[in-house]
Protein backbone atom coordinates (compact mmCIF):
# COMPACT_ATOMS: atom_id res chain seq x y z
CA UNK A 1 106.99 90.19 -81.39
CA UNK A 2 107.50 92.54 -78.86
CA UNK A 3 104.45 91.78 -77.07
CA UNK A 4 105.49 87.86 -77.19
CA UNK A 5 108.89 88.85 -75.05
CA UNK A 6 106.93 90.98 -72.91
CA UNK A 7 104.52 87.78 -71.73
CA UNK A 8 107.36 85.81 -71.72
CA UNK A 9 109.32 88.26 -69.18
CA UNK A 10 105.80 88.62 -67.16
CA UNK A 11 105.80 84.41 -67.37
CA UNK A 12 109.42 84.17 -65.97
CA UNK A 13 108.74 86.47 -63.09
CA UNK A 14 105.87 85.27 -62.04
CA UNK A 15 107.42 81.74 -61.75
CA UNK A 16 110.59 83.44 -59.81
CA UNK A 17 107.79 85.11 -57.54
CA UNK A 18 106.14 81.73 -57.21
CA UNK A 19 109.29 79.87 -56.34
CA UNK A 20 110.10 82.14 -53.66
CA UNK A 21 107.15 82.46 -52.30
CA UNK A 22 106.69 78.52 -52.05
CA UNK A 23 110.63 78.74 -50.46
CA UNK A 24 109.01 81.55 -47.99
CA UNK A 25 106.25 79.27 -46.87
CA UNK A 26 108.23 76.35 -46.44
CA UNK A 27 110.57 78.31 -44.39
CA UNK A 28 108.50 79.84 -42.51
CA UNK A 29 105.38 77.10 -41.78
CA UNK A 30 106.88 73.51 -43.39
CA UNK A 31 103.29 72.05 -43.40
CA UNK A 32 104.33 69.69 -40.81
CA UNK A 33 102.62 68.64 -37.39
CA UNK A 34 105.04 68.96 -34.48
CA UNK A 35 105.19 65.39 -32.62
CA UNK A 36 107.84 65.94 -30.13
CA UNK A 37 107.80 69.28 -28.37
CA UNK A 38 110.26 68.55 -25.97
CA UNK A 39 113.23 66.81 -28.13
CA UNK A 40 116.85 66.85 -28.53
CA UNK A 41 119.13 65.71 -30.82
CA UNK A 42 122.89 64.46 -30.74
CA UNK A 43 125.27 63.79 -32.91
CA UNK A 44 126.94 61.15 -31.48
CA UNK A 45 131.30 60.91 -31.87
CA UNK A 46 133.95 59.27 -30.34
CA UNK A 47 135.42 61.79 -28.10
CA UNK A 48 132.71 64.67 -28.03
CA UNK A 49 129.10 64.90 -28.50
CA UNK A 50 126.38 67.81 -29.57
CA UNK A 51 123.39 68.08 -28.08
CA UNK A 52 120.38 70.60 -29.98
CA UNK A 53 117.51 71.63 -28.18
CA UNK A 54 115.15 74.08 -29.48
CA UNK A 55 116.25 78.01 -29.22
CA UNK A 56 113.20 79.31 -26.93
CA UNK A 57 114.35 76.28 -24.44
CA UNK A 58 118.05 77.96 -23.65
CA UNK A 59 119.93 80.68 -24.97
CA UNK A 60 122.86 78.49 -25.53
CA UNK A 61 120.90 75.65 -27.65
CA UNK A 62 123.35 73.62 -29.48
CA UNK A 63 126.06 72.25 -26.52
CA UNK A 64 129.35 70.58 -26.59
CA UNK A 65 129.90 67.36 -24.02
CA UNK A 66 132.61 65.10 -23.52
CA UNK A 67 132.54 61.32 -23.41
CA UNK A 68 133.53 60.56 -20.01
CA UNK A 69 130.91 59.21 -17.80
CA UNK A 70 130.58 62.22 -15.61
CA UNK A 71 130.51 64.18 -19.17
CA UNK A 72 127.17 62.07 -20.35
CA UNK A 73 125.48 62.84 -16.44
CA UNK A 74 125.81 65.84 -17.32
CA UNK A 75 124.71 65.95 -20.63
CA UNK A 76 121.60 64.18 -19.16
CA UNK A 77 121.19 66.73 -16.34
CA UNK A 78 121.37 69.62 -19.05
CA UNK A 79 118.25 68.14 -20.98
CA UNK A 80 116.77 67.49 -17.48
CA UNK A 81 116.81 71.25 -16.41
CA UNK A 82 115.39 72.05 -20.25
CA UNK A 83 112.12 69.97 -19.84
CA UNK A 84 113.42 67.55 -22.82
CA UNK A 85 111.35 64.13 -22.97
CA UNK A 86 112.74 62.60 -26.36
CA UNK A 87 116.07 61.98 -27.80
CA UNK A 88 117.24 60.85 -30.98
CA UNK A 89 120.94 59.88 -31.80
CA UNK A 90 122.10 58.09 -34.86
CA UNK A 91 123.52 54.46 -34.60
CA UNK A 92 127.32 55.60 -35.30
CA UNK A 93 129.38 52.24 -34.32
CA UNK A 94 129.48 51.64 -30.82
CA UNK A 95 129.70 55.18 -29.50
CA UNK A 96 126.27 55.95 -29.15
CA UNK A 97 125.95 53.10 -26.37
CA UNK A 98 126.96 54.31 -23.38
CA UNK A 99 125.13 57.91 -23.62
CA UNK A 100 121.90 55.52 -24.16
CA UNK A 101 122.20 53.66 -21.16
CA UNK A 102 122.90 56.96 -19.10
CA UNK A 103 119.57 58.34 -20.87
CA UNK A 104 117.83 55.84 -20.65
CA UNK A 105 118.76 55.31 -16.98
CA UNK A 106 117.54 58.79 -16.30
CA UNK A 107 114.01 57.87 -17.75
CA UNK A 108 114.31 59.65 -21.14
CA UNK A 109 112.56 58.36 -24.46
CA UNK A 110 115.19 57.58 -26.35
CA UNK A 111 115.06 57.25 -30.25
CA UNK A 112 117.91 55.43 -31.85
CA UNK A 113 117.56 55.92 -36.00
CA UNK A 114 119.29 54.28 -38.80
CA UNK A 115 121.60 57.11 -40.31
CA UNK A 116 120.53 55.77 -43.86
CA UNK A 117 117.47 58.26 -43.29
CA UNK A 118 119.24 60.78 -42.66
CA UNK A 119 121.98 61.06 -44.67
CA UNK A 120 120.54 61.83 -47.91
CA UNK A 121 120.21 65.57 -48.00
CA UNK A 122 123.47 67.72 -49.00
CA UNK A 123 125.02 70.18 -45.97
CA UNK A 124 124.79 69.69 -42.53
CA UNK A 125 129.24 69.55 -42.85
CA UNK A 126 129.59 70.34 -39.41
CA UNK A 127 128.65 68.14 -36.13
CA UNK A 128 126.94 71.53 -34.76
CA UNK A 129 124.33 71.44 -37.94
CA UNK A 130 124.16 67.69 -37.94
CA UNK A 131 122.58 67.62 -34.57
CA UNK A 132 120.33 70.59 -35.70
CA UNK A 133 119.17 68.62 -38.58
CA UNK A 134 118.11 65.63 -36.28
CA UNK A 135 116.22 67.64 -33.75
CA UNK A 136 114.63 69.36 -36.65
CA UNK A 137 113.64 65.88 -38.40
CA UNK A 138 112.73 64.03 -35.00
CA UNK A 139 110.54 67.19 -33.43
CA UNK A 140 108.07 66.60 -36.84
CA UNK A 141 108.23 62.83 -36.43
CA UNK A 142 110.07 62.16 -39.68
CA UNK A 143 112.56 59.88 -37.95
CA UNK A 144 111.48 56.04 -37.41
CA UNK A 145 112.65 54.67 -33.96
CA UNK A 146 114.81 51.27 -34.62
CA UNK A 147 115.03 48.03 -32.37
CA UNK A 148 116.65 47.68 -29.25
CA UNK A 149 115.55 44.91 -27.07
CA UNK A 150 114.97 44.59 -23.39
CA UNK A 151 117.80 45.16 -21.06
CA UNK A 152 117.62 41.03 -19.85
CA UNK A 153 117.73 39.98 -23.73
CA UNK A 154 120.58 42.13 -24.27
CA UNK A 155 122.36 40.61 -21.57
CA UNK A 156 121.50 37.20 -23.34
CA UNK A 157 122.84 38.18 -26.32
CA UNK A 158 125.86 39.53 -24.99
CA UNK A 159 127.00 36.29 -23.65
CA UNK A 160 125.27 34.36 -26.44
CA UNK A 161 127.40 36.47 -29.12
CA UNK A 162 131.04 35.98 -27.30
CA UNK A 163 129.73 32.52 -26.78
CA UNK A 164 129.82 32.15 -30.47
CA UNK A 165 133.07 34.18 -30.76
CA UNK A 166 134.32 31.44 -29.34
CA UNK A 167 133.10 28.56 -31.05
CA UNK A 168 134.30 30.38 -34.33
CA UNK A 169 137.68 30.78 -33.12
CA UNK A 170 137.31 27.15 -32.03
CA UNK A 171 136.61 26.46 -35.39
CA UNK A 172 139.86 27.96 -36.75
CA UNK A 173 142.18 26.01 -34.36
CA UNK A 174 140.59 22.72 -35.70
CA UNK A 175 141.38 24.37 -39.15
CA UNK A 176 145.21 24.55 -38.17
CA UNK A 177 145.44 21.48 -36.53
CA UNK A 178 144.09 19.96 -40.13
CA UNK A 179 146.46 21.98 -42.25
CA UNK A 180 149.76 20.81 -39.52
CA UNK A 181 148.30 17.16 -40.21
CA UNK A 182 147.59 17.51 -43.97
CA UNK A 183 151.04 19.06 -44.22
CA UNK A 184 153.20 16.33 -42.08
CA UNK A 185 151.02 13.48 -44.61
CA UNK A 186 149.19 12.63 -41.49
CA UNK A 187 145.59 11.87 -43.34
CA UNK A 188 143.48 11.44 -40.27
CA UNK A 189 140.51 13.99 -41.27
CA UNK A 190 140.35 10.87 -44.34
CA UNK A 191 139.30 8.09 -42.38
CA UNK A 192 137.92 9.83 -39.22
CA UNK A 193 134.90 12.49 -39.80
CA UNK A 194 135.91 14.72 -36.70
CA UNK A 195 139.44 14.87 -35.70
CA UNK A 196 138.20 16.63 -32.46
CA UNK A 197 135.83 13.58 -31.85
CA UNK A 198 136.54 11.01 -28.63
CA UNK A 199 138.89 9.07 -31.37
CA UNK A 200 140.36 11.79 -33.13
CA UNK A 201 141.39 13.95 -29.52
CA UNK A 202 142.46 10.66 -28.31
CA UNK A 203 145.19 10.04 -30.99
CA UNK A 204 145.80 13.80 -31.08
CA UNK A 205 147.15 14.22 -27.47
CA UNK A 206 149.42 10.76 -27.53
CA UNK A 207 150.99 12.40 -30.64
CA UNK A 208 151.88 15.23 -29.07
CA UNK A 209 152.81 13.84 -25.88
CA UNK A 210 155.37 11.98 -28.07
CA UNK A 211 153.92 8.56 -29.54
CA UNK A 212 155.05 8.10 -32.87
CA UNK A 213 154.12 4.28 -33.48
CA UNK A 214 150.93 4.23 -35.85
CA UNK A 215 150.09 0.77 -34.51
CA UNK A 216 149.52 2.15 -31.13
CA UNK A 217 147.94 5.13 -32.38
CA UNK A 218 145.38 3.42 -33.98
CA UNK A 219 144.63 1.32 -30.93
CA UNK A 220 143.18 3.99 -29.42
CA UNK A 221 140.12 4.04 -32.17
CA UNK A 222 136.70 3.61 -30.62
CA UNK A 223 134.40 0.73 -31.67
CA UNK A 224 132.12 3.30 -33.65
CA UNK A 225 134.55 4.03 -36.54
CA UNK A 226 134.11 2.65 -39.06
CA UNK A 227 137.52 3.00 -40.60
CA UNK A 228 139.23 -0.36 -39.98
CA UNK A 229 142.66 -0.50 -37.95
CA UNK A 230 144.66 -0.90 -40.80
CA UNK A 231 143.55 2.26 -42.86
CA UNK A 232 143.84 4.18 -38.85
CA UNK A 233 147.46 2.74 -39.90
CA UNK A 234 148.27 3.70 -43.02
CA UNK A 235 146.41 7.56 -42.44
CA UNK A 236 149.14 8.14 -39.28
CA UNK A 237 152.23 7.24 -41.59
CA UNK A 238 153.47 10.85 -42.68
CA UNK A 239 156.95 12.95 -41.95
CA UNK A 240 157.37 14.27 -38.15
CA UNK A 241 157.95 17.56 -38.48
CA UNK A 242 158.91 19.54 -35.19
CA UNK A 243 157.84 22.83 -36.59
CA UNK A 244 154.14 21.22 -37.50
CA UNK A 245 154.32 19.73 -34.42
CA UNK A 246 154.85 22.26 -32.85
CA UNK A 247 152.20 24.55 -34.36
CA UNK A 248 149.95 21.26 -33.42
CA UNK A 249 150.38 21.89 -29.75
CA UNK A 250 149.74 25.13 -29.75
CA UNK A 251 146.54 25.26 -31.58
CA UNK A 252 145.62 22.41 -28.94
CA UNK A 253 146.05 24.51 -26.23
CA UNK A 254 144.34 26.98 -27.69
CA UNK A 255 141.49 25.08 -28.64
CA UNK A 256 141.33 23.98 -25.06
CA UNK A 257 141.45 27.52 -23.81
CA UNK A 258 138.08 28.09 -25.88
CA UNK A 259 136.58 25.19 -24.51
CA UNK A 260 136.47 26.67 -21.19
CA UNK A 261 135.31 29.78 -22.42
CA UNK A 262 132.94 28.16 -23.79
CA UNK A 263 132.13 26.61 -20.56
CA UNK A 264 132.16 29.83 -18.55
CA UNK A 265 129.43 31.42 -21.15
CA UNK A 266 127.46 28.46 -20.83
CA UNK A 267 127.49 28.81 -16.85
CA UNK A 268 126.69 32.65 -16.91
CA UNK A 269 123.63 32.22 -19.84
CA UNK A 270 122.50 29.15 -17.45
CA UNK A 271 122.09 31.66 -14.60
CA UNK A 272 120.80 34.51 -16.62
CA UNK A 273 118.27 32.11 -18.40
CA UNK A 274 117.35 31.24 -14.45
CA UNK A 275 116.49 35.09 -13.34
CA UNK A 276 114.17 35.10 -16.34
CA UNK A 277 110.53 34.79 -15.77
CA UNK A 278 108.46 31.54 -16.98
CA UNK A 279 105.77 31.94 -19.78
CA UNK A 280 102.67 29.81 -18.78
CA UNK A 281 101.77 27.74 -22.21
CA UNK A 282 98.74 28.36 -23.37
CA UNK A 283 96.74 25.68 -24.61
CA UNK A 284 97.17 25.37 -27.81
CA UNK A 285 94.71 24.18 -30.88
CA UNK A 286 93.13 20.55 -31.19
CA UNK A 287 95.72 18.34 -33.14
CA UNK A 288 94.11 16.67 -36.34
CA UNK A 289 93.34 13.12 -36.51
CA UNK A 290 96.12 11.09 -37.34
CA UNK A 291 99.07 13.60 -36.50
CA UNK A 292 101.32 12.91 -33.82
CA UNK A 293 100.50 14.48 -30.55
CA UNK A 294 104.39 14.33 -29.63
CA UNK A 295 107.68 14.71 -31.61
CA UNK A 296 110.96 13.24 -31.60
CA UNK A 297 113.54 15.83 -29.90
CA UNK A 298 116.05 16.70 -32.34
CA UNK A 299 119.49 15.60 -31.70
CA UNK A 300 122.03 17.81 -29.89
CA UNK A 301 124.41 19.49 -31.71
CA UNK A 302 128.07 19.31 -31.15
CA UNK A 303 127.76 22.73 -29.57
CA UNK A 304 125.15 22.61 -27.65
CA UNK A 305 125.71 23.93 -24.22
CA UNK A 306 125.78 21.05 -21.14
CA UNK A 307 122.63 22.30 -19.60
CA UNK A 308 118.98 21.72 -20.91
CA UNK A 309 118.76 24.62 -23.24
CA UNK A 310 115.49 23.46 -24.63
CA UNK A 311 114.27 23.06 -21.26
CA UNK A 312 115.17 26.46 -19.84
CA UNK A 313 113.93 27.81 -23.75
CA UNK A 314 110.09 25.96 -23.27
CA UNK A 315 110.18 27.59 -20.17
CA UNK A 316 110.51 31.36 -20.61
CA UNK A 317 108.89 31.42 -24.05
CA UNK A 318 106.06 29.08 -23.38
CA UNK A 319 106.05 27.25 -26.17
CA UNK A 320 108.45 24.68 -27.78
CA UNK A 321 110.26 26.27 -31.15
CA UNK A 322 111.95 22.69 -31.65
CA UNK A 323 108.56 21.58 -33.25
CA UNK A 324 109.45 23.38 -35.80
CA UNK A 325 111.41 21.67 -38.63
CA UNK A 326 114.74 23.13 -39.20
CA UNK A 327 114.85 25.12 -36.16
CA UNK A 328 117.45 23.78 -33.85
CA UNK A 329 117.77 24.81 -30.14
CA UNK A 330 121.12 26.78 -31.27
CA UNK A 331 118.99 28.31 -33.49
CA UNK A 332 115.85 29.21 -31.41
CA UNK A 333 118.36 30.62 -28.55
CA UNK A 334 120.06 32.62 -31.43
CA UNK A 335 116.79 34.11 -32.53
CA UNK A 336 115.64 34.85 -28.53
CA UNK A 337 118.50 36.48 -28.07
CA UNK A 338 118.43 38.92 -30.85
CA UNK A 339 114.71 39.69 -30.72
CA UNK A 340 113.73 38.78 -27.10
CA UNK A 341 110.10 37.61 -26.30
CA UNK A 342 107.79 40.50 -27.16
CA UNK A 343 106.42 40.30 -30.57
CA UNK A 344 104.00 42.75 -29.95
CA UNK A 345 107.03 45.25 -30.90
CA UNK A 346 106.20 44.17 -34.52
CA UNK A 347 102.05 44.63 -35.23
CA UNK A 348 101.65 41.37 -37.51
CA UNK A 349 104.03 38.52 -39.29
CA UNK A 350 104.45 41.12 -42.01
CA UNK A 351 106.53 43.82 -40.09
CA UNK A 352 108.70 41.30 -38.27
CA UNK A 353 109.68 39.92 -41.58
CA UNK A 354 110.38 43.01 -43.15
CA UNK A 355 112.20 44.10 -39.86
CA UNK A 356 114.66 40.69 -40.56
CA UNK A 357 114.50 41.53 -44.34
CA UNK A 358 112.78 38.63 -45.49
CA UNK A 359 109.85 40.27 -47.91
CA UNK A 360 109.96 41.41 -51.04
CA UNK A 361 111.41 45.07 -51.98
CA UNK A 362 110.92 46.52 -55.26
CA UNK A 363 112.66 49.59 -56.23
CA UNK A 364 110.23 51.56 -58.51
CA UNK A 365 110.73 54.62 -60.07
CA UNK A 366 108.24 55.78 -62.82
CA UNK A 367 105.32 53.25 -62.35
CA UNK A 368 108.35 50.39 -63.36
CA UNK A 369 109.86 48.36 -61.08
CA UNK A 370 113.69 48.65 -61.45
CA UNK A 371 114.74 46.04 -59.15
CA UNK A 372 112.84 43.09 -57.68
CA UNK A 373 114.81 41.20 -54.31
CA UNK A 374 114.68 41.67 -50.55
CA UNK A 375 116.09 44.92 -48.55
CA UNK A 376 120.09 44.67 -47.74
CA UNK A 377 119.53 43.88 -43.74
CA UNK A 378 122.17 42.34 -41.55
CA UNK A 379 120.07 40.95 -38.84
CA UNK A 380 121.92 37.87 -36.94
CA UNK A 381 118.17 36.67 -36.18
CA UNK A 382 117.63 36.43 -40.61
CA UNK A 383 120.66 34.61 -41.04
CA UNK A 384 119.70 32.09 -38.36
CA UNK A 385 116.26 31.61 -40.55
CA UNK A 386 117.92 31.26 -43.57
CA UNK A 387 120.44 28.21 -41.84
CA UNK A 388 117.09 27.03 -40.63
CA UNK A 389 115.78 26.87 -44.08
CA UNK A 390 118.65 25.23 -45.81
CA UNK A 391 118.89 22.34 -43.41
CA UNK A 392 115.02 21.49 -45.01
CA UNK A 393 116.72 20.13 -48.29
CA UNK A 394 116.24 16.61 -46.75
CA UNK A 395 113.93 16.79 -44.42
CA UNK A 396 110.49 14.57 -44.77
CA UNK A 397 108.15 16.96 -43.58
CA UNK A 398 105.61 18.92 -44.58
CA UNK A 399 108.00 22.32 -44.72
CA UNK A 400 110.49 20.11 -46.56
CA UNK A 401 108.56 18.98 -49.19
CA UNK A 402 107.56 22.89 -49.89
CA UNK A 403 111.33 24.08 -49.70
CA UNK A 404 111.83 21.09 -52.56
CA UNK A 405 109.48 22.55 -54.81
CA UNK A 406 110.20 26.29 -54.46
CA UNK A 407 113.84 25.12 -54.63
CA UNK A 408 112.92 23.54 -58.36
CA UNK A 409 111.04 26.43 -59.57
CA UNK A 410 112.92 29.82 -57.90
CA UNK A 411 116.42 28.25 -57.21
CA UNK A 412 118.21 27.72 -54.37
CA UNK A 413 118.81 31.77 -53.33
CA UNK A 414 115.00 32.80 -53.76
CA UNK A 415 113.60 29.39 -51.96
CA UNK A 416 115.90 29.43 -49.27
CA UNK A 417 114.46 33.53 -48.42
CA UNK A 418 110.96 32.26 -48.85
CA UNK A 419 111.33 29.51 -46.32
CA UNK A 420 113.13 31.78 -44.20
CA UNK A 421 110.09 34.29 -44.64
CA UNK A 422 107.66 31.21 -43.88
CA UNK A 423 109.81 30.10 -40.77
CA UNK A 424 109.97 33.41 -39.43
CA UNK A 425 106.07 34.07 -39.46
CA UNK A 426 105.42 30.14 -37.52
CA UNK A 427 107.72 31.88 -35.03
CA UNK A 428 105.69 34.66 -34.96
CA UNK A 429 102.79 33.04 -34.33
CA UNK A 430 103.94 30.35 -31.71
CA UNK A 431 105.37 33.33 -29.79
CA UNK A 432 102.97 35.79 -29.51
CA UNK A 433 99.95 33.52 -29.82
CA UNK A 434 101.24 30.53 -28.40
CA UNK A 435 100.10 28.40 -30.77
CA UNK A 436 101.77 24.87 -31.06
CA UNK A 437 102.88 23.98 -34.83
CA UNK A 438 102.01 20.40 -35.68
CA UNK A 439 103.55 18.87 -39.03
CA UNK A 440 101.13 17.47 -41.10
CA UNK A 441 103.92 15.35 -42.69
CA UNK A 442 105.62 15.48 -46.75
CA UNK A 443 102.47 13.50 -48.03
CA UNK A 444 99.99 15.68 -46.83
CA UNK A 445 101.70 18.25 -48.74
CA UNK A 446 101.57 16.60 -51.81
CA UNK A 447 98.42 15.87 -51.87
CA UNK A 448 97.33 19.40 -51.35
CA UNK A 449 99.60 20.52 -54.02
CA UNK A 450 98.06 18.05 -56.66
CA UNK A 451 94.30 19.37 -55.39
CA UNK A 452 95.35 23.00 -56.18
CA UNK A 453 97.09 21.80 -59.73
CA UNK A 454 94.04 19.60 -60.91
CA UNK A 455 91.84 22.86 -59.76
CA UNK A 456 93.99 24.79 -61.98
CA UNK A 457 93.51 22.85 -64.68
CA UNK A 458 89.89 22.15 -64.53
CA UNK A 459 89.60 26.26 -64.15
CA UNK A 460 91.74 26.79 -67.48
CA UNK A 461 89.84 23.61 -69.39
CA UNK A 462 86.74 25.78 -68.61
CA UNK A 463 87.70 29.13 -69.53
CA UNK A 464 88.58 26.93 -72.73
CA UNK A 465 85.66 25.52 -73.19
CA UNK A 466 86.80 21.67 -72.43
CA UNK A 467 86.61 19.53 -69.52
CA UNK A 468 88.91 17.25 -68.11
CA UNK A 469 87.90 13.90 -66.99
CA UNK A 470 90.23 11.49 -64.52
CA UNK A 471 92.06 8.88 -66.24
CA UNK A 472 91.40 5.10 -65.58
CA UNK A 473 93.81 2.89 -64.43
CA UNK A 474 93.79 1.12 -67.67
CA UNK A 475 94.40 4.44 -69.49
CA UNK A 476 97.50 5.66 -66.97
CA UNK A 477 100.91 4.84 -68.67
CA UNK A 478 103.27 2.46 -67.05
């Protein structure tokens, strides 16, 4: 018995010895390569930032700065005089954008990281050891560099974003206006589709510039509606209310206020669009026999800007994303202006659709897979793919007949993802291959599908040991 305790005391040690000597070797030598020599970190705050270089660099290493403009010069002058090629800073709201145009101004490598990485370890309570932590984690290359685009794209985007700020506020005064009518008995939105059409603004502004008649009112219809002057009539018979009315007017003149907004962002993206360089087209492959060699423009949307969009689009990218069913020129411009025109950021189709989120994540723990679905990513580019890919519901094409049947066998969440997966890699492609997309057409899917279901069965007849043989058309129920 005694000599059982005694092994058991020599077992215990010798694991306390082995833990501490692991501990000793991992502090000492981590087992890690160092990829950035030269690196800084920076924990990035509203008023103050901290700045870690390495100890044999300075005798003061870790550095307080302000966030003045003359405070980030000279936090970029104090990495200059250390030899420092690389910083990383975390992504902490919109702080962290002005140092990164100073340093990256000054020609530094700058890494900009998802704090989701770094986050999970306990300590690090203070800014001082939070900026350690990153230098520590970027010097050994642990830290993954996340998208920024070009300085000209973010300019795009910049105006294309309040652009849309705009329309959605836009969007909210028609709301109003609806709610004033609704609530007054005035049921225009009932007989006209768009109150803000030519009809709708028409009968809008005479009511507020103090026509009350409904006969009159509805004289001012346009030939297109198809609501008939009576029912125009009987919609604009409600209870003038001078409080509605007055809430009426002023979400009018607000409305018109973001209309020229609207205007001015379309005037400055029309000149920035102009300063960018044109992408030759590259010819493309030989269109199949029987496929049309042109296709219909789409339609404009009501937002469209006044200029040729599309034009301006073809020219910079090279190639015409409109081909593409379900992709609108609103949409194209929103997805150029969130991830510019170099796809060789992103290696193949896979990494650009796992950069928007669109491809499968399973959380696995064990050899079991806990959770099956797609990463949590809010990516203004993914959500104009998924828009794209609803608007297929109805669409006779060949991309529309696949979002039908994926729609009937996943549901309507999981289809509209895997369209937005499958729209995202022809994007890929026409962009950094310039290929053009051609649409075979809804019948030319079908037919492939039945092939690869009648191979399918002929495959499992066989492994069965039966063979099937085509019907006649005497056999084929009516």
């Amino acid at each position: 018995m005694a000599v059982e305790c005694e092994v058991n005391t020599e077992a215990k040690t010798n694991r306390r010895q082995r833990r501490e000597q692991q501990r000793k070797i991992w502090t000492d030598n981590p087992g890690l390569d160092v990829v950035h020599p030269d690196a800084a970190g920076v924990d990035v705050g509203n008023s103050e930032h901290y700045v870690a270089i390495a100890p044999d660099k300075s005798a003061e290493p870790v550095r307080r700065f302000g966030c003045f403009t003359a405070d980030l010069r000279d936090l970029a002058r104090f990495l200059k005089e250390h030899g420092i090629v690389t910083v990383v800073m975390q992504s902490t709201g919109v702080y962290w954008i002005p140092l990164y145009d100073v340093l990256e101004e000054a020609g530094f490598e700058v890494y900009l990281v998802n704090a989701r990485d770094t986050k999970n370890l306990p300590g690090r309570k203070s800014d001082v050891q939070e900026s350690q932590w990153l230098l520590k984690l970027h010097t050994y290359g642990l830290l993954r560099n996340s998208f920024r685009p070009t300085s000209e794209i973010r300019v795009l985007r910049t105006y294309w974003r309040q652009r849309a700020e705009h329309i959605h506020t836009a969007t909210e005064c028609v709301q109003r206006m609806q709610k004033a009518l609704t609530q007054m008995n005035l049921q225009l939105a009932n007989v006209i589709a768009d109150i803000m059409g030519l009809t709708g603004q028409k009968i809008l502004r005479a009511i507020l510039a103090g026509e009350r008649d409904a006969d009159k009112l509805a004289k001012l219809r346009n030939g297109r509606i198809r609501a008939s002057h009576e029912e125009i009539v009987s919609s604009l018979t409600g209870n003038w209310r001078e409080e509605l009315l007055f809430a009426l007017k002023q979400e009018m003149e607000r409305y018109d206020f973001c209309q020229r907004q609207i205007r001015e962002c379309d005037r400055e993206i029309e000149k920035h669009l102009g300063r960018l360089p044109s992408r030759p087209q590259e010819p493309g492959e030989p269109v199949p026999p029987g496929m049309p060699l042109t296709k219909k423009r789409k339609k404009a949307q009501g937002n469209s800007p006044e200029f040729d969009i599309a034009g301006e689009l073809n020219r910079i990218a090279g190639v015409d994303f409109t081909r593409i069913d379900g992709i609108s020129v609103l949409t194209a411009q929103t997805i150029v202006s969130e991830v510019g025109l170099d796809m060789e950021r992103w290696k193949t189709e896979g990494h650009f659709a796992s950069f928007l989120g669109l491809c499968p994540f399973n959380a696995v723990s064990g050899g079991k897979v806990l959770r099956r679905g797609t990463r949590k990513v809010i990516n203004r580019a993914a959500t104009a793919f998924r828009i794209a890919a609803f608007s297929l519901k109805s669409s006779n094409s060949y991309l529309g007949a696949q979002y039908r049947r994926f729609r009937g066998k996943l549901g309507a969440p999981k289809a509209i993802t895997a369209m937005a997966h499958k729209l995202a890699v022809l994007f890929y492609r026409m962009l950094r291959f310039g290929q053009e997309y051609v649409d075979r057409g809804q019948q030319f899917y079908e037919d492939k599908y039945r092939q690869q279901q009648v191979s399918l069965l002929n495959k499992k007849a066989a492994q069965l040991g039966f063979s099937i043989m085509p019907a006649t058309n005497s056999e084929v129920p009516a």
